[in-house]
C-alpha atoms as a PDB file:
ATOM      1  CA  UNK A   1     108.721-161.844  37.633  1.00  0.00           C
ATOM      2  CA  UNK A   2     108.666-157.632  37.825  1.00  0.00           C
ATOM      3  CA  UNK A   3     107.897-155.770  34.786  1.00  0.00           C
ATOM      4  CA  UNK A   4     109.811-152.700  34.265  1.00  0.00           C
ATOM      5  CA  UNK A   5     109.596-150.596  31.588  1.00  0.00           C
ATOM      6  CA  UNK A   6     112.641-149.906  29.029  1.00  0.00           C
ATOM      7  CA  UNK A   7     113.146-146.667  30.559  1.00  0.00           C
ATOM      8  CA  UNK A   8     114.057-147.321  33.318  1.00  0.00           C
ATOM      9  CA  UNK A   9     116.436-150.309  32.690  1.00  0.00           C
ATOM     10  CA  UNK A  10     118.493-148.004  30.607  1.00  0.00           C
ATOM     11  CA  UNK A  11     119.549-144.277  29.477  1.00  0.00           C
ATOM     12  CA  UNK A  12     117.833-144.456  25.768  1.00  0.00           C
ATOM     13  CA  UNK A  13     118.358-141.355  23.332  1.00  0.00           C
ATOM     14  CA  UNK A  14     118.557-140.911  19.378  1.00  0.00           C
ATOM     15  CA  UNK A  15     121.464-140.383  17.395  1.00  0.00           C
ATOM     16  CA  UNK A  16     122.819-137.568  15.519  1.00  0.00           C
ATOM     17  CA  UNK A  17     121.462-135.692  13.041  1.00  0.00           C
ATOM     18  CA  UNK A  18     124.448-135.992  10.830  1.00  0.00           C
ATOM     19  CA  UNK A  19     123.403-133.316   8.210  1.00  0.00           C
ATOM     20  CA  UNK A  20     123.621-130.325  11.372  1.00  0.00           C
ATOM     21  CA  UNK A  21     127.497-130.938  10.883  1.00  0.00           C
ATOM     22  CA  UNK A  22     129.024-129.667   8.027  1.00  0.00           C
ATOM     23  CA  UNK A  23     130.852-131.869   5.625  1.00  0.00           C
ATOM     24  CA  UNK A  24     134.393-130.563   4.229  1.00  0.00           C
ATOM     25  CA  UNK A  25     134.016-129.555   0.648  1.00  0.00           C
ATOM     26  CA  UNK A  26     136.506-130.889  -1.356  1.00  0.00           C
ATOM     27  CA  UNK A  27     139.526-128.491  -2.672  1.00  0.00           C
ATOM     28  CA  UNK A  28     138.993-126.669   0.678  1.00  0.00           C
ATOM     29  CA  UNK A  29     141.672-126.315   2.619  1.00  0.00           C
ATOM     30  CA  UNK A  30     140.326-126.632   6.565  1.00  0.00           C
ATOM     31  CA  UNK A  31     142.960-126.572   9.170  1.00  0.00           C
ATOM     32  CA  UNK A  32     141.105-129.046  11.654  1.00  0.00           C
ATOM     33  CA  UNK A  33     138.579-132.028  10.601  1.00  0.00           C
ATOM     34  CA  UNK A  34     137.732-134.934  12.154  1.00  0.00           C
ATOM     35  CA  UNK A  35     137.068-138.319  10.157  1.00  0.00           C
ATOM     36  CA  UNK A  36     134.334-140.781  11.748  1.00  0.00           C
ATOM     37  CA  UNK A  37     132.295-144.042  10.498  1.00  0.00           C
ATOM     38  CA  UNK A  38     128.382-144.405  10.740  1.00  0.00           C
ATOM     39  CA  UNK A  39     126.103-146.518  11.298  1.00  0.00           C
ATOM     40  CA  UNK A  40     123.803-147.297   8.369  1.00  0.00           C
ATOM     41  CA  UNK A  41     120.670-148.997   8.268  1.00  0.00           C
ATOM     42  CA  UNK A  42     121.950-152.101   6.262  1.00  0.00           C
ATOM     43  CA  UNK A  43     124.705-152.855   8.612  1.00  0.00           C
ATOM     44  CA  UNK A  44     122.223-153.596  11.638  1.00  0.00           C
ATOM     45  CA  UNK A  45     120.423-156.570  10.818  1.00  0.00           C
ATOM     46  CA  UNK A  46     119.924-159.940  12.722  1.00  0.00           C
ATOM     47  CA  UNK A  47     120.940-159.020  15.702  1.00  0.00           C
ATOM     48  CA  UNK A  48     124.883-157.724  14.465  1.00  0.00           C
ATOM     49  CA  UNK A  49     126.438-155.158  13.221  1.00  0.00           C
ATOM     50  CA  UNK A  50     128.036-155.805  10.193  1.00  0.00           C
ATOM     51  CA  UNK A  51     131.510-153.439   9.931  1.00  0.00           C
ATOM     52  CA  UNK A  52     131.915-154.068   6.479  1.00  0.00           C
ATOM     53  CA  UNK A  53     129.054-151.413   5.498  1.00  0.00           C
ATOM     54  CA  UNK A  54     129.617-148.746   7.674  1.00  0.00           C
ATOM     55  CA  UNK A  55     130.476-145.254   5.749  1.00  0.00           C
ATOM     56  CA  UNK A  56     132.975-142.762   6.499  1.00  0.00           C
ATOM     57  CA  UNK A  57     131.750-139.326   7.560  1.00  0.00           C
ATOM     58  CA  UNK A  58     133.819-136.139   8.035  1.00  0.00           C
ATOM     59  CA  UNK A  59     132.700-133.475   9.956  1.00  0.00           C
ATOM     60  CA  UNK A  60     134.202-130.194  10.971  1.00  0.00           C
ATOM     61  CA  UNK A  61     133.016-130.199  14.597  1.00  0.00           C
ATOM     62  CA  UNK A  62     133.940-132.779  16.928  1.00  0.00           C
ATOM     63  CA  UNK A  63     130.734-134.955  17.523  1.00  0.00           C
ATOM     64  CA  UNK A  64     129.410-134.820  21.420  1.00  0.00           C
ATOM     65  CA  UNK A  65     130.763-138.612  23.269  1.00  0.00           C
ATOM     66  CA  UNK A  66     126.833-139.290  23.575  1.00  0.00           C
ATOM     67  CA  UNK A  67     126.085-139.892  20.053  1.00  0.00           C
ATOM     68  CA  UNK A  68     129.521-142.332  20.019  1.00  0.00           C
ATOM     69  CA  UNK A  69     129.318-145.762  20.223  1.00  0.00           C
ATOM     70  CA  UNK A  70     130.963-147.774  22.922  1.00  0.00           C
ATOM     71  CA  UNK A  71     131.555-151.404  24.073  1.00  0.00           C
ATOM     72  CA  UNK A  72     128.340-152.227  25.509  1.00  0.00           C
ATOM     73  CA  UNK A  73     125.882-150.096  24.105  1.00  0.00           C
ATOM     74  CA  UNK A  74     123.135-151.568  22.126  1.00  0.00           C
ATOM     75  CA  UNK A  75     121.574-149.624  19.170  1.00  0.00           C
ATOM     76  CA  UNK A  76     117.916-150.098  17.738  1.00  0.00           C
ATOM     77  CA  UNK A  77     116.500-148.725  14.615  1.00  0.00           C
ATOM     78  CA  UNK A  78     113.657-146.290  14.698  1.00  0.00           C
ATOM     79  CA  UNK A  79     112.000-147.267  11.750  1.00  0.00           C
ATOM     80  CA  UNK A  80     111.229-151.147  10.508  1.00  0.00           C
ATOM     81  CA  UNK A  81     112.395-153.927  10.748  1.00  0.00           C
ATOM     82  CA  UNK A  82     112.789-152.604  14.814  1.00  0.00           C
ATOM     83  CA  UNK A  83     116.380-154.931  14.829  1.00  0.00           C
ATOM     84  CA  UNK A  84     118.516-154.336  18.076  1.00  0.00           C
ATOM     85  CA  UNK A  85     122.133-154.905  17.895  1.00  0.00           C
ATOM     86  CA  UNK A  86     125.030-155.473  20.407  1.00  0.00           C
ATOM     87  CA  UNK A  87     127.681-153.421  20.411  1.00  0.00           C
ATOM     88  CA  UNK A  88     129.943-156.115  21.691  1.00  0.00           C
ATOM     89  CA  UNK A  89     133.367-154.663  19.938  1.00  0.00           C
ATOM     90  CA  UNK A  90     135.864-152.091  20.388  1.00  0.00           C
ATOM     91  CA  UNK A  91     135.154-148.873  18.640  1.00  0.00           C
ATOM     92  CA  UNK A  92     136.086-145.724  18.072  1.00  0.00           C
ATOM     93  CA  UNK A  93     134.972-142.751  16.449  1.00  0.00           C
ATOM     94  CA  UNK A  94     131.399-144.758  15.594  1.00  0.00           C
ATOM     95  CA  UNK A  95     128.563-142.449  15.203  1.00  0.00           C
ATOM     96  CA  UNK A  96     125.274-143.190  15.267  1.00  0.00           C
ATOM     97  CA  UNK A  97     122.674-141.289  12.778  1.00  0.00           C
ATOM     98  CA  UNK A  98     119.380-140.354  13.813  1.00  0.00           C
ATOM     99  CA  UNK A  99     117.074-143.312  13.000  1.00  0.00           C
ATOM    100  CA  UNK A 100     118.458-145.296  15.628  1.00  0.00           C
ATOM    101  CA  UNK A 101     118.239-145.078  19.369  1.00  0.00           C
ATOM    102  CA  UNK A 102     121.097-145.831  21.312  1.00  0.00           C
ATOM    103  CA  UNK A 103     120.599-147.623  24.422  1.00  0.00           C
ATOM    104  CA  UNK A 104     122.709-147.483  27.289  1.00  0.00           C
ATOM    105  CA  UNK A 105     121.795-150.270  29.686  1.00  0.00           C
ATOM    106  CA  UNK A 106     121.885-149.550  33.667  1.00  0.00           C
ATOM    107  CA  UNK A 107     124.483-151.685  35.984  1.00  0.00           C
ATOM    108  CA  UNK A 108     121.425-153.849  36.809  1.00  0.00           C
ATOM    109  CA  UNK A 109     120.423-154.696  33.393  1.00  0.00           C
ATOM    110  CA  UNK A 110     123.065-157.015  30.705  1.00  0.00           C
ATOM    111  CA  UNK A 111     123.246-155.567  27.694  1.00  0.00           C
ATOM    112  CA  UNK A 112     123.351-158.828  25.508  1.00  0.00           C
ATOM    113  CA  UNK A 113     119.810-159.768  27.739  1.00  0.00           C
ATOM    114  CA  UNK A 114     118.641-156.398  26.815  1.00  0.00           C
ATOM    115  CA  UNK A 115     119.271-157.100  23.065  1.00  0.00           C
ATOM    116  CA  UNK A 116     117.995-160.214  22.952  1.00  0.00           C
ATOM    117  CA  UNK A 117     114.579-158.958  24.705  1.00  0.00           C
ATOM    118  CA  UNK A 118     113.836-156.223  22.559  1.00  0.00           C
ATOM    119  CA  UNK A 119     114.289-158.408  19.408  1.00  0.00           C
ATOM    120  CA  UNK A 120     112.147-160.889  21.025  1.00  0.00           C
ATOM    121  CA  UNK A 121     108.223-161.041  19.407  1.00  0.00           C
ATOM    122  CA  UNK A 122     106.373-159.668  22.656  1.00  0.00           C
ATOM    123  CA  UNK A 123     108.538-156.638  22.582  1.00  0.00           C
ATOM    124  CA  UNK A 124     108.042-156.669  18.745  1.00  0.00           C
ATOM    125  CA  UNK A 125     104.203-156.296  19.409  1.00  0.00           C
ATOM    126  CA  UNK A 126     104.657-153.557  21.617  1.00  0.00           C
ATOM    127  CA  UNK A 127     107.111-151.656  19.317  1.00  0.00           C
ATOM    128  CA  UNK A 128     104.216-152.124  16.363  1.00  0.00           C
ATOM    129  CA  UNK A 129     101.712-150.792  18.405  1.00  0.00           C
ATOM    130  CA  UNK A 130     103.962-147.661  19.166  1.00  0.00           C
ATOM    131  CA  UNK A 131     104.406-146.782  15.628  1.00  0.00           C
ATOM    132  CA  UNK A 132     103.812-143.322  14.007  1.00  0.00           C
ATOM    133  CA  UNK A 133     103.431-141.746  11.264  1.00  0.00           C
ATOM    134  CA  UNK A 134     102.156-143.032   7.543  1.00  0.00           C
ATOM    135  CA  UNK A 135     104.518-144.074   4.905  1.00  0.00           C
ATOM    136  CA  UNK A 136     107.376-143.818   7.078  1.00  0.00           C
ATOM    137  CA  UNK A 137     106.600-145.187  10.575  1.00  0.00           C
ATOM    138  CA  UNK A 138     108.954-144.836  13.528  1.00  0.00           C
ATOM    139  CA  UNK A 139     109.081-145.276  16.675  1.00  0.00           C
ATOM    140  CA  UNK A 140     110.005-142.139  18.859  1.00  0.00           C
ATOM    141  CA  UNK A 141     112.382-142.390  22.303  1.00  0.00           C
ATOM    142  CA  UNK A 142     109.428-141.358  24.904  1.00  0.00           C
ATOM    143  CA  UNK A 143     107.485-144.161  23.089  1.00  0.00           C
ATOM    144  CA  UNK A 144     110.685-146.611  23.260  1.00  0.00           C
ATOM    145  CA  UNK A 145     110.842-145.648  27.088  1.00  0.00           C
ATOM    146  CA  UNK A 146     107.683-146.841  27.991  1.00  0.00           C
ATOM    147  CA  UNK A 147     108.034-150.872  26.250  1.00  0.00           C
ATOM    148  CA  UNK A 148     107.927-153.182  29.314  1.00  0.00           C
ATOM    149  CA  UNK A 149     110.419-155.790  29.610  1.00  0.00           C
ATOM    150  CA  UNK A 150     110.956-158.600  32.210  1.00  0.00           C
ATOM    151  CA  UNK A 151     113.659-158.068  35.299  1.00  0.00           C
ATOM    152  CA  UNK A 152     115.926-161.043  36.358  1.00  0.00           C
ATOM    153  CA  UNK A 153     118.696-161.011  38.608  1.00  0.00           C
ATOM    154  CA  UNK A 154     121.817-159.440  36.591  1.00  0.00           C
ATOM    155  CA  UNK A 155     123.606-162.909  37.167  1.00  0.00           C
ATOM    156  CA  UNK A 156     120.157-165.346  35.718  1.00  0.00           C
ATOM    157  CA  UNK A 157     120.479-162.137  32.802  1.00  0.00           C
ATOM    158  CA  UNK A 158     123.572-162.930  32.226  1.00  0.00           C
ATOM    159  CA  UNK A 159     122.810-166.661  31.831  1.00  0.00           C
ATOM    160  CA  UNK A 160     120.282-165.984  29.414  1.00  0.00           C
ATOM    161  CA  UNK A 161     121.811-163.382  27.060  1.00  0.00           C
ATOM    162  CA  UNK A 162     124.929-166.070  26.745  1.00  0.00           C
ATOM    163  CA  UNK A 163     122.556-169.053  26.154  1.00  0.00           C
ATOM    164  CA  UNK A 164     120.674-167.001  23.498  1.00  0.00           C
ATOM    165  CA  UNK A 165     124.018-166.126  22.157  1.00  0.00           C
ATOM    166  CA  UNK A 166     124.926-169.661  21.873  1.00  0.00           C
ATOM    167  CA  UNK A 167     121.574-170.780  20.230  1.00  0.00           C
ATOM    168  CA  UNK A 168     121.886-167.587  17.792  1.00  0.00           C
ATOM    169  CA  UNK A 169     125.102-169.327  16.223  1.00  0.00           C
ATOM    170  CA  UNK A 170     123.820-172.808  16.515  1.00  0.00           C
ATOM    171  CA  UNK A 171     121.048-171.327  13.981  1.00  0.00           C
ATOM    172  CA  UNK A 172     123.365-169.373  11.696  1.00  0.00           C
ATOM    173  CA  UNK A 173     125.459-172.625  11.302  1.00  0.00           C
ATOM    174  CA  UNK A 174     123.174-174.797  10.744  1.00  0.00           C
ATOM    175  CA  UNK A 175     121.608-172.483   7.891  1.00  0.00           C
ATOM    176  CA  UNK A 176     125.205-172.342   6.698  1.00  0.00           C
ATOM    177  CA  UNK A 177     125.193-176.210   6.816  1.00  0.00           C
ATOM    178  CA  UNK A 178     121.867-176.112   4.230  1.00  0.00           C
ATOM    179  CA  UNK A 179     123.384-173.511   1.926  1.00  0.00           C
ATOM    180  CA  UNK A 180     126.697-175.814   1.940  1.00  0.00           C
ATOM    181  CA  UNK A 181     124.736-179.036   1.336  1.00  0.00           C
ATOM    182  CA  UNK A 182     122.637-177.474  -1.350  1.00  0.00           C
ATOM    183  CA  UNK A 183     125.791-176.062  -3.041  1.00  0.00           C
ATOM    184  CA  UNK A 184     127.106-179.698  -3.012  1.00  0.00           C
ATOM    185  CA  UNK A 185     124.442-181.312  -4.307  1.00  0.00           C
ATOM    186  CA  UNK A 186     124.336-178.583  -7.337  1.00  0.00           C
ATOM    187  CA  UNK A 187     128.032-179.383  -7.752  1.00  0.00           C
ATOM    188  CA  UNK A 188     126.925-182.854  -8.102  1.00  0.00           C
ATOM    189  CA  UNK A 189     124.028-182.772 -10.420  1.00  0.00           C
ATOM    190  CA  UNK A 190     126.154-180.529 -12.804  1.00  0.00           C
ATOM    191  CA  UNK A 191     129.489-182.974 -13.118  1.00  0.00           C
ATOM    192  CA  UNK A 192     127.088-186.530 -13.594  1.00  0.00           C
END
């Protein structure tokens, strides 16, 4: 199996620096603004990104297509827990703030097997090893470049990101079996 690292697998760069662009102050009358959601750190977690808990952001510059999220893209966060996410939705207008890299796999790398991989506990290892700084440690791009992951044939990549897929919601249902279970047997125990 070749090793290669992240680098060159995909195009990886940070997000936006969302306080550079200027918010409209309210009572101001601008003649041209332009409305867009972010990406916070709460709404990246197990592997998803959770839509409910993005935040509106107005800005009165249009933001540069690089630091927009599309279909495809996966998104890491600099600083712990190092969760990857799929961007595996439509979106528009979805920026993405500066404690996150955005990673923009190559045509010989799926991003679902790319996801998967860097949220896997050898690439975990690597990331902690990478990590600067004291009370808030991150990880910085040129050190993201350099993780090694393992190459596959795009098709066996393929394979794998939708079989870990697959066993990803066989997990979250069976949890959501427990919690239903446990909620039924307190429902129980409080009408005997």
């Amino acid at each position: 199996m070749k090793k290669v690292i992240l680098g060159q697998a995909a195009e990886i760069s940070s997000g936006l620096v969302i306080n550079r662009y200027a918010k409209p102050k309210k009572g101001l009358n601008l003649k041209k603004h332009y409305s867009y959601h972010q990406i916070t750190l709460k709404s990246v977690e197990n592997k998803n990104i959770d839509l409910k808990l993005l935040e509106e952001f107005q800005s009165e510059r249009k933001i540069d297509e690089r630091y927009l999220l599309r279909e495809g893209d996966v998104i890491m966060k600099l600083t712990p827990p190092y969760n990857a996410a799929l961007v595996d939705f439509q979106c528009e207008n979805l920026v993405v703030p500066q404690y996150f890299a955005i990673i923009r796999p190559r045509n010989n790398f799926d991003p679902q097997y790319i996801t998967y991989i860097l949220n896997s506990k050898n690439v975990q290892k690597q990331l902690h090893r990478l990590v600067e700084g004291g009370s808030l440690q991150t990880i910085k791009i040129s050190s993201l470049n350099t993780v090694k992951i393992n190459q596959i044939e795009i098709d066996e990549q393929i394979k794998y990101g939708k079989l870990f897929s697959l066993l990803s919601q066989r997990k979250e249902l069976k949890k959501r079996n427990i919690e239903l279970e446990e909620l039924l047997m307190e429902d129980i125990l409080t009408n005997l």
